[in-house]
PDB file of N, CA and C in Angstrom:
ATOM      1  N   UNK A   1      52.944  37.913  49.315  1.00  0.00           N
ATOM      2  CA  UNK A   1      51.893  36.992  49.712  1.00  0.00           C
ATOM      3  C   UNK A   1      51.900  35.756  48.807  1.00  0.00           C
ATOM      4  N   UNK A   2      52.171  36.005  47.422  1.00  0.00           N
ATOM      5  CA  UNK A   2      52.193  34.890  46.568  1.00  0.00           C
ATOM      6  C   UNK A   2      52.993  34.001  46.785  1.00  0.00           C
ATOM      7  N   UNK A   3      54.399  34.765  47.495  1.00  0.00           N
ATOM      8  CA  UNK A   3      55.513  33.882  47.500  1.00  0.00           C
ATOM      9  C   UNK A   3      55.082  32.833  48.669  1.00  0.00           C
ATOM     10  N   UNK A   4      55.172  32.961  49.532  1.00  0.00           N
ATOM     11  CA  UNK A   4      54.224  31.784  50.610  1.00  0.00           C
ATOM     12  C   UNK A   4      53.492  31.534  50.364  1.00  0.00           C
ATOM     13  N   UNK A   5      52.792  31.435  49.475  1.00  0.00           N
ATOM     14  CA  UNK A   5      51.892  30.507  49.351  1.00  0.00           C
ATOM     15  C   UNK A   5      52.502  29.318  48.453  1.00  0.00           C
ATOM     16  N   UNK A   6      52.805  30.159  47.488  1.00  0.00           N
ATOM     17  CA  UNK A   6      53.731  29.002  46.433  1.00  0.00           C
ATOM     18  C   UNK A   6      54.742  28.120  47.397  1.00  0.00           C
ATOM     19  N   UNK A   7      55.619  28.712  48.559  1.00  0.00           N
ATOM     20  CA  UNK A   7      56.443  27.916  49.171  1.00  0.00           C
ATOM     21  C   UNK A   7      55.420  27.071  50.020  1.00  0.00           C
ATOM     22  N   UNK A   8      54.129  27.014  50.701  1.00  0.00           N
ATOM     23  CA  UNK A   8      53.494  26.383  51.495  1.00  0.00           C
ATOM     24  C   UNK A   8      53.246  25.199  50.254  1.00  0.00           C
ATOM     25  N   UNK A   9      52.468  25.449  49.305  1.00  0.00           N
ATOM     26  CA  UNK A   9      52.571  24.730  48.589  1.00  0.00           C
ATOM     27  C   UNK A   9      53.402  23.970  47.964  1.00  0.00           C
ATOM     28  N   UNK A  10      54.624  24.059  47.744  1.00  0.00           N
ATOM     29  CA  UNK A  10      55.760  23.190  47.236  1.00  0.00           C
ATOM     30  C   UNK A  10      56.282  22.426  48.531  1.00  0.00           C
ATOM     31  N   UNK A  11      56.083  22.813  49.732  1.00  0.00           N
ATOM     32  CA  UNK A  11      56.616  22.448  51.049  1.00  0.00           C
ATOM     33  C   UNK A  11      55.807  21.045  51.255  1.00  0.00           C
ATOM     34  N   UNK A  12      54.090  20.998  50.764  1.00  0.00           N
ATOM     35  CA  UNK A  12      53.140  20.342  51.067  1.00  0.00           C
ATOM     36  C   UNK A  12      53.304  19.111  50.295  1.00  0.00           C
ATOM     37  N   UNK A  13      53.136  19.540  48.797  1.00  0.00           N
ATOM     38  CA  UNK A  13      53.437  18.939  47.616  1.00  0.00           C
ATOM     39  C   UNK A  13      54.825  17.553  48.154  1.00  0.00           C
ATOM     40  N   UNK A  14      55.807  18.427  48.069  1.00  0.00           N
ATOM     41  CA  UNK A  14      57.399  17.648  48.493  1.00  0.00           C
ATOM     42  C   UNK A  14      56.705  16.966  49.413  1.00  0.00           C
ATOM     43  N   UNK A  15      56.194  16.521  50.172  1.00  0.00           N
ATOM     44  CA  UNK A  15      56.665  16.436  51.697  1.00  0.00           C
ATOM     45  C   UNK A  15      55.617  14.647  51.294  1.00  0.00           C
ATOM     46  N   UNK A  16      54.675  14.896  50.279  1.00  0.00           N
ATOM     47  CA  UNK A  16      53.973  13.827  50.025  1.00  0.00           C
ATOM     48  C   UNK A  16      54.456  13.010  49.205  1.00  0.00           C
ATOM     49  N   UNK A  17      55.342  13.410  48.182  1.00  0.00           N
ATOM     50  CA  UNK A  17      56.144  12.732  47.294  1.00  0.00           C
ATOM     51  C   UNK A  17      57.280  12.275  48.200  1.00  0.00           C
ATOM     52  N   UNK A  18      58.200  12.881  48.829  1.00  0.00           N
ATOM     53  CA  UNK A  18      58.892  11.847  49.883  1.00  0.00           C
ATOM     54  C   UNK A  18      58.228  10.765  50.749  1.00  0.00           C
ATOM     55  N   UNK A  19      57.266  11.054  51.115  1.00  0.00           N
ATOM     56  CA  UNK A  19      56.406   9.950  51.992  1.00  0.00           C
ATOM     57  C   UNK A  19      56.078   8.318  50.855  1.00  0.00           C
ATOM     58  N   UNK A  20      56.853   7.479  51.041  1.00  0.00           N
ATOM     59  CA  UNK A  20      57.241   6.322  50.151  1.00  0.00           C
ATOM     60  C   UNK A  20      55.844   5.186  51.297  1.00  0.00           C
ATOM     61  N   UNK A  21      55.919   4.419  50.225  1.00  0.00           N
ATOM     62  CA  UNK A  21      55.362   3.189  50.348  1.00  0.00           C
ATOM     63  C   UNK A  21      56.263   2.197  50.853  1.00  0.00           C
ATOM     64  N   UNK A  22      55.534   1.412  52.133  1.00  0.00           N
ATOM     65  CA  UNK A  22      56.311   0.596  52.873  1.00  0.00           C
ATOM     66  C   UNK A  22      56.342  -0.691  51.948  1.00  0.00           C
ATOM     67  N   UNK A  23      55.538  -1.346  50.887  1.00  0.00           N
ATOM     68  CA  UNK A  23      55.430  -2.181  50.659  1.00  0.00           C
ATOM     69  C   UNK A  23      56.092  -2.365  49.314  1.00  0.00           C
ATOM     70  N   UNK A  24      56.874  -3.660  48.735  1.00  0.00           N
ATOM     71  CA  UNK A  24      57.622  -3.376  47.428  1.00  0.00           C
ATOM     72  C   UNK A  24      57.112  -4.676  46.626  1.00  0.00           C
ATOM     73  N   UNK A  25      56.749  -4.040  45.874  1.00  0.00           N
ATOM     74  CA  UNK A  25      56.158  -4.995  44.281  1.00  0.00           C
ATOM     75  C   UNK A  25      56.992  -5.599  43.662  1.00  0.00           C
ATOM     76  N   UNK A  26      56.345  -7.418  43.208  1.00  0.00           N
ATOM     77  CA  UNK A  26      57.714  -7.418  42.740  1.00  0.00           C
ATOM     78  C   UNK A  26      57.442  -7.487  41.216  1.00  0.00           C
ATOM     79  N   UNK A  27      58.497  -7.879  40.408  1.00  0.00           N
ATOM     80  CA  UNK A  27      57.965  -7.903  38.802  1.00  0.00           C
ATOM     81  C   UNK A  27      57.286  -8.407  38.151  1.00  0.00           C
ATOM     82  N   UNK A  28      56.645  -9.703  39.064  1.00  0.00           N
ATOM     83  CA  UNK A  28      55.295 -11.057  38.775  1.00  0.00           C
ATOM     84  C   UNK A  28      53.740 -10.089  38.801  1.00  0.00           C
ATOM     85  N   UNK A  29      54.207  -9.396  40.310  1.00  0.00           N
ATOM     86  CA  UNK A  29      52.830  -8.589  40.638  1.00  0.00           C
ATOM     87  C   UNK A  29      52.750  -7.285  39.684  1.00  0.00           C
ATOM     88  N   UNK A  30      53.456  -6.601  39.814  1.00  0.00           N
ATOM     89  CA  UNK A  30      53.340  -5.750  38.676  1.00  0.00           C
ATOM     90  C   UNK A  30      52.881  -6.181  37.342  1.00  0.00           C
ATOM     91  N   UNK A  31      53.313  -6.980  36.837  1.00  0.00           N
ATOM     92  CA  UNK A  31      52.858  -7.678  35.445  1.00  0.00           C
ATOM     93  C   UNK A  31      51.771  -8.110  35.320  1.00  0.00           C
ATOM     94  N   UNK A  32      51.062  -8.812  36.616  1.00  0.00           N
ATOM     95  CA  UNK A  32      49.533  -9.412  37.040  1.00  0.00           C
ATOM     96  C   UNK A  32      48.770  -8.191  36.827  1.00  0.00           C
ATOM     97  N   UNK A  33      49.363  -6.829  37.983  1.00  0.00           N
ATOM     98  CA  UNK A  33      48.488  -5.787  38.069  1.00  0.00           C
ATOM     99  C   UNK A  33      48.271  -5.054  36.769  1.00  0.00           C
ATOM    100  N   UNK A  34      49.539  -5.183  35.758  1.00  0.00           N
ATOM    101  CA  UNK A  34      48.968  -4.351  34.441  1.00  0.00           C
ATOM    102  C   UNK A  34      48.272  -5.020  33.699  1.00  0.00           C
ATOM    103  N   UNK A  35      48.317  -6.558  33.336  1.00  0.00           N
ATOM    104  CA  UNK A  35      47.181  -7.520  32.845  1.00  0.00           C
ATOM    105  C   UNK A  35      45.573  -7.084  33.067  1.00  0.00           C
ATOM    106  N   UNK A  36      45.438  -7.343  34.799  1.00  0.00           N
ATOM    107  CA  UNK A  36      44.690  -6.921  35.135  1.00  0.00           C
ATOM    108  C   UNK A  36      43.401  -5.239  34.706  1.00  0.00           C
ATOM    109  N   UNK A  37      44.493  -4.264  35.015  1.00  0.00           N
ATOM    110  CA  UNK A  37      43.836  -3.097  34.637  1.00  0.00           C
ATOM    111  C   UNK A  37      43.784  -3.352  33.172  1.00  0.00           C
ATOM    112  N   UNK A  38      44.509  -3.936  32.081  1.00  0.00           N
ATOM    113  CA  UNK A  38      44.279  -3.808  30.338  1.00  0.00           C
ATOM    114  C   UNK A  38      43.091  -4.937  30.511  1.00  0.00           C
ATOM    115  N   UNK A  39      43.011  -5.585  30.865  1.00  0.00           N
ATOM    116  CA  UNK A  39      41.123  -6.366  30.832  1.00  0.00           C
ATOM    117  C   UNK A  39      40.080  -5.386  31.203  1.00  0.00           C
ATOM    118  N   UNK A  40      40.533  -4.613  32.250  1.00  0.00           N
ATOM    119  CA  UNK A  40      39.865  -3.585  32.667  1.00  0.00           C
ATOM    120  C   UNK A  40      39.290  -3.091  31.962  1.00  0.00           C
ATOM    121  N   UNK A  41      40.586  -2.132  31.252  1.00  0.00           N
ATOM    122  CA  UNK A  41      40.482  -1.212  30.385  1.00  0.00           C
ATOM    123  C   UNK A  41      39.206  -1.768  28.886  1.00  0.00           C
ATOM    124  N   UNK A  42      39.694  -3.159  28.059  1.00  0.00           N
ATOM    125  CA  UNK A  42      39.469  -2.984  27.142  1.00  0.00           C
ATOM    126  C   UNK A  42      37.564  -3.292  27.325  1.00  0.00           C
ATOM    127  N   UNK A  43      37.352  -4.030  28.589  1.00  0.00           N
ATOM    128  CA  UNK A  43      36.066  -4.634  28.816  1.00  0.00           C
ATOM    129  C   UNK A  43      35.232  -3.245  29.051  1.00  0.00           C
ATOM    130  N   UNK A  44      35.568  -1.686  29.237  1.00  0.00           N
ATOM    131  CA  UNK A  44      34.888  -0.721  29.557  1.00  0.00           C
ATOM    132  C   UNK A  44      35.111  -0.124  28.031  1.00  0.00           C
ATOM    133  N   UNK A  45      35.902  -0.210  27.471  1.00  0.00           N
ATOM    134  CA  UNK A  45      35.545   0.177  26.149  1.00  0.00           C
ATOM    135  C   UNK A  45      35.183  -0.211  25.414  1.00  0.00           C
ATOM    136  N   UNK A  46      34.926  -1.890  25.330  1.00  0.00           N
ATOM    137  CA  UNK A  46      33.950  -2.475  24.499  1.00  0.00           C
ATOM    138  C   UNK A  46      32.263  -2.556  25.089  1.00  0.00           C
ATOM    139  N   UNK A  47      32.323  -1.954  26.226  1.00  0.00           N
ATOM    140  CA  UNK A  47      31.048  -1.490  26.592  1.00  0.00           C
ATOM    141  C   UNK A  47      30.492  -0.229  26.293  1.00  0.00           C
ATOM    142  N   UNK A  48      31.441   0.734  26.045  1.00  0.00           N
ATOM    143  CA  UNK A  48      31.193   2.142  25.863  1.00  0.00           C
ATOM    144  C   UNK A  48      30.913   2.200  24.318  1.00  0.00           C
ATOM    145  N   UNK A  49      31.380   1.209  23.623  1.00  0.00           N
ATOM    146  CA  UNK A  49      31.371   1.199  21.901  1.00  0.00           C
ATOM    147  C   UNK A  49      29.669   0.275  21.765  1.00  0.00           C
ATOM    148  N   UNK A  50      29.129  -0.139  22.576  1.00  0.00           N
ATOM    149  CA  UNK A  50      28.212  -1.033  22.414  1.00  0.00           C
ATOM    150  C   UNK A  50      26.626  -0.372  23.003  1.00  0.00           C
ATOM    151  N   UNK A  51      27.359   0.799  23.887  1.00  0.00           N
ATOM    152  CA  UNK A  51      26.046   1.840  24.214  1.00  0.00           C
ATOM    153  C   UNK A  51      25.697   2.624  23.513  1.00  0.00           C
ATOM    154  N   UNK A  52      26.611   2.884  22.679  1.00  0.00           N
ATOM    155  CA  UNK A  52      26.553   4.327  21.941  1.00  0.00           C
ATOM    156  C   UNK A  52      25.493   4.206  20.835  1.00  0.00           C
ATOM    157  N   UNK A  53      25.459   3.212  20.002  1.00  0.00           N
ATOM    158  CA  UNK A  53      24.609   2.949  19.480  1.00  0.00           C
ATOM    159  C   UNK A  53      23.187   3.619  19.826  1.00  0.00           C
ATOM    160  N   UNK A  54      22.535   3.287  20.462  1.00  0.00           N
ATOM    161  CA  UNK A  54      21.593   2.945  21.695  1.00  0.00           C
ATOM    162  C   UNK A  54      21.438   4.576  21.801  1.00  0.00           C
ATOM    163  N   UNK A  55      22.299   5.176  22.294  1.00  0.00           N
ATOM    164  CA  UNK A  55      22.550   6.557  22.676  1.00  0.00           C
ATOM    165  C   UNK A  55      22.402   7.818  21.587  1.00  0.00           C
ATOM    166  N   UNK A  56      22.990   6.778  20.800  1.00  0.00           N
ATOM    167  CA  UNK A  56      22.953   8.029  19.075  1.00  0.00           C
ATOM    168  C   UNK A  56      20.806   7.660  18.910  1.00  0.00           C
ATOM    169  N   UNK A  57      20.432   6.873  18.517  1.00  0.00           N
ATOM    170  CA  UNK A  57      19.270   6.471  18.371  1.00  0.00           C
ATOM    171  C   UNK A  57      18.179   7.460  19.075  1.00  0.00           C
ATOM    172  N   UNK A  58      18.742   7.583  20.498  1.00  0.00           N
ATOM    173  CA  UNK A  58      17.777   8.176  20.846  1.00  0.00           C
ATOM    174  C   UNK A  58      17.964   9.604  20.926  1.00  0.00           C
ATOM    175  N   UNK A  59      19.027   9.691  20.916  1.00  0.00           N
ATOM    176  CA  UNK A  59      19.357  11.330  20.587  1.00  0.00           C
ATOM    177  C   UNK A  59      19.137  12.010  18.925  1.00  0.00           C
ATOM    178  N   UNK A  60      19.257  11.255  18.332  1.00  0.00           N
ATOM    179  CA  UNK A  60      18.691  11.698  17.039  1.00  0.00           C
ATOM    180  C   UNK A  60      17.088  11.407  17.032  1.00  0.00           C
ATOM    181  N   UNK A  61      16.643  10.449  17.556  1.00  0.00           N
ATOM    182  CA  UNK A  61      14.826  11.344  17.485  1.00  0.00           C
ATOM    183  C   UNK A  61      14.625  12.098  18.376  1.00  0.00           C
ATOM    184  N   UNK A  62      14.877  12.331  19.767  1.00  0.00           N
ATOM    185  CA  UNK A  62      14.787  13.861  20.283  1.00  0.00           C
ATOM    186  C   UNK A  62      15.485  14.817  19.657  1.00  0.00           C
ATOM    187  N   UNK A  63      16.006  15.094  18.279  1.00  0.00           N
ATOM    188  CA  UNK A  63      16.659  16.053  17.879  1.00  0.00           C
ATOM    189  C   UNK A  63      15.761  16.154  16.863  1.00  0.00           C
ATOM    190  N   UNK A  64      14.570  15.168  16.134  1.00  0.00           N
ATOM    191  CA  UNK A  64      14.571  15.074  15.242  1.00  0.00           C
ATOM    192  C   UNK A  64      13.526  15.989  15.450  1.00  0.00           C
ATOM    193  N   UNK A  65      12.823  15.285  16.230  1.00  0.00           N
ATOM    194  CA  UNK A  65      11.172  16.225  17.280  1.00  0.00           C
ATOM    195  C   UNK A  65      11.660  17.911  17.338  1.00  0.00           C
ATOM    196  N   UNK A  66      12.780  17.717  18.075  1.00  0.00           N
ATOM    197  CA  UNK A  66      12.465  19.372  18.544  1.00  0.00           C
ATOM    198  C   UNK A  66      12.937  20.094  16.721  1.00  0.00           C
ATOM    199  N   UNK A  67      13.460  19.637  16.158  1.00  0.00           N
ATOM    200  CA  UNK A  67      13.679  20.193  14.919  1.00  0.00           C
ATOM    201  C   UNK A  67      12.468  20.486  14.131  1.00  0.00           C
ATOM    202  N   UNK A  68      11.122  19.395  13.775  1.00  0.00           N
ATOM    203  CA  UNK A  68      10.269  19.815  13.499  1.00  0.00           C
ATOM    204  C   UNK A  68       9.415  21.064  14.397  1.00  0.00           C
ATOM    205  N   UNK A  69       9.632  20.346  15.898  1.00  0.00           N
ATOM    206  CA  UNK A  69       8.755  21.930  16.632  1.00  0.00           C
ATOM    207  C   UNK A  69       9.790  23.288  16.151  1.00  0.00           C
ATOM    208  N   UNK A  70      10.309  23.039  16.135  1.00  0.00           N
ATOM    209  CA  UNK A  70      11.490  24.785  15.763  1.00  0.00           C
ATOM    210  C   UNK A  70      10.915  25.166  14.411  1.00  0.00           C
ATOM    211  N   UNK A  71      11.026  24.350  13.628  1.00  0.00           N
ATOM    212  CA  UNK A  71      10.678  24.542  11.861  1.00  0.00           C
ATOM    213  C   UNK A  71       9.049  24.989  12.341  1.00  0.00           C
ATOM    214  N   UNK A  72       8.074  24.513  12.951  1.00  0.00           N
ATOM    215  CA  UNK A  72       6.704  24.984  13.230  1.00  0.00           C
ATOM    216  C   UNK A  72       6.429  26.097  13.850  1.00  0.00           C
ATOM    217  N   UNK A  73       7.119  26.520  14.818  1.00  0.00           N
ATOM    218  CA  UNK A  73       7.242  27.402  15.473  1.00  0.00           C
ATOM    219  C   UNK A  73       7.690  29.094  14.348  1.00  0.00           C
ATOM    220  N   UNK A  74       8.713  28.563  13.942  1.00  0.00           N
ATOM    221  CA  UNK A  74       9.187  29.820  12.668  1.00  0.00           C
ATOM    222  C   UNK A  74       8.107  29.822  11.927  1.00  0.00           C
ATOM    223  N   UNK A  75       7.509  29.019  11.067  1.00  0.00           N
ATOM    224  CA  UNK A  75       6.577  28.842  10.481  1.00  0.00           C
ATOM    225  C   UNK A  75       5.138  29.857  11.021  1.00  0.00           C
ATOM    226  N   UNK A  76       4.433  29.307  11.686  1.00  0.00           N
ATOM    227  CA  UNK A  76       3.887  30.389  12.446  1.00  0.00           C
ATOM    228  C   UNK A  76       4.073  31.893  13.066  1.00  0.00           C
ATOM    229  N   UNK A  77       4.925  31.876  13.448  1.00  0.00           N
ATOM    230  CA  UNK A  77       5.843  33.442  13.601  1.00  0.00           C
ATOM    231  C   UNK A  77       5.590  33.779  11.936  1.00  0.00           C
ATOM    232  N   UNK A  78       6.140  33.565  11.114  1.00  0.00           N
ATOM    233  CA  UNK A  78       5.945  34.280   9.668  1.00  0.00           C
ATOM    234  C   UNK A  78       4.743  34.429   9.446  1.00  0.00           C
ATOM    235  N   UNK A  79       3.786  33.266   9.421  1.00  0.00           N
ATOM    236  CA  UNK A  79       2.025  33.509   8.612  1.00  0.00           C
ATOM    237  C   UNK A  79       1.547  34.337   9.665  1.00  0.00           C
ATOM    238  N   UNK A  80       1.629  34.592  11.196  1.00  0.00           N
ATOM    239  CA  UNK A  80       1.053  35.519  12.133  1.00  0.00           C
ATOM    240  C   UNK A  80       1.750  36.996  11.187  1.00  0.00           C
ATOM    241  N   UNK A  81       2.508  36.901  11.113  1.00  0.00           N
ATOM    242  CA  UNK A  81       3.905  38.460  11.189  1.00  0.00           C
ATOM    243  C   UNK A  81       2.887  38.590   9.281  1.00  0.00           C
ATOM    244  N   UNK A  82       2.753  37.895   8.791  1.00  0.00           N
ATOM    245  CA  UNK A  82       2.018  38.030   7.351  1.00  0.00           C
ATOM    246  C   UNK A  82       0.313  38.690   7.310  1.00  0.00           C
ATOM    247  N   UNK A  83       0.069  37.886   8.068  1.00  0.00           N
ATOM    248  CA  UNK A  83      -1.785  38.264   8.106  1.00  0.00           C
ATOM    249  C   UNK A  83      -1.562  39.428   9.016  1.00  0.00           C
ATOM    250  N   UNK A  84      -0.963  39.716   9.799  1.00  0.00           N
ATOM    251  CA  UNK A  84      -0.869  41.205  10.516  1.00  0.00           C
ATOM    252  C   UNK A  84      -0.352  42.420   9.805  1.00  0.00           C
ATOM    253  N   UNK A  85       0.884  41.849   8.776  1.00  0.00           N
ATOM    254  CA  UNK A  85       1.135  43.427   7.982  1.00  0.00           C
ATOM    255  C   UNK A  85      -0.040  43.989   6.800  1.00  0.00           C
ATOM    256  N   UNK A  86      -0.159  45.211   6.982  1.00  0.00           N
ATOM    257  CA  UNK A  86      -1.147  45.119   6.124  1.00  0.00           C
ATOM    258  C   UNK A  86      -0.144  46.422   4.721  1.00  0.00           C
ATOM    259  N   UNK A  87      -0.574  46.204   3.425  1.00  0.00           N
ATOM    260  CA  UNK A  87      -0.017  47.170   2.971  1.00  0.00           C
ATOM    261  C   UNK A  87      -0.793  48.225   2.039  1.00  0.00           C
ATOM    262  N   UNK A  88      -0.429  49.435   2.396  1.00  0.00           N
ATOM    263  CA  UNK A  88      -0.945  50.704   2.274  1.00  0.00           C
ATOM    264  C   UNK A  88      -0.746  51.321   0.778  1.00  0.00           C
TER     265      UNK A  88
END
């Protein structure tokens, strides 16, 4: 059973990698198109370096909050778990 499937699959696979593009690039356009995507590229990572900021900020005071509720929370659990033991 595995084996057909693996052959359906390599049959499928092949059959899309032979299927070529009618249209041919030439070495001007290619060179435009990689220009292109590296502006791309660097304009989304100098945006991603410019959020983060922003992102750390607010994630460190919601970390900072629930850290004090956790520390309060233990806190209480002990002085309850204290005034309840009694010793004999």
């Amino acid at each position: 059973m595995n084996k057909y499937i693996m052959i359906i699959a390599l049959v499928l696979f092949s059959t899309n990698v032979v299927k070529s593009d009618e249209k041919t690039h030439t070495l001007k356009e290619t060179g435009t198109e990689a220009k292109k995507q590296l502006t791309l590229l660097v304009t989304m990572v100098s945006e991603d370096i410019k959020s983060i900021p922003d992102y750390q900020k607010k994630s460190w005071a919601k970390a900072k909050k629930q850290n004090a509720k956790t520390w309060l929370q233990i806190k209480t659990l002990f002085t309850k778990v204290k005034n309840n033991v009694t010793q004999d």
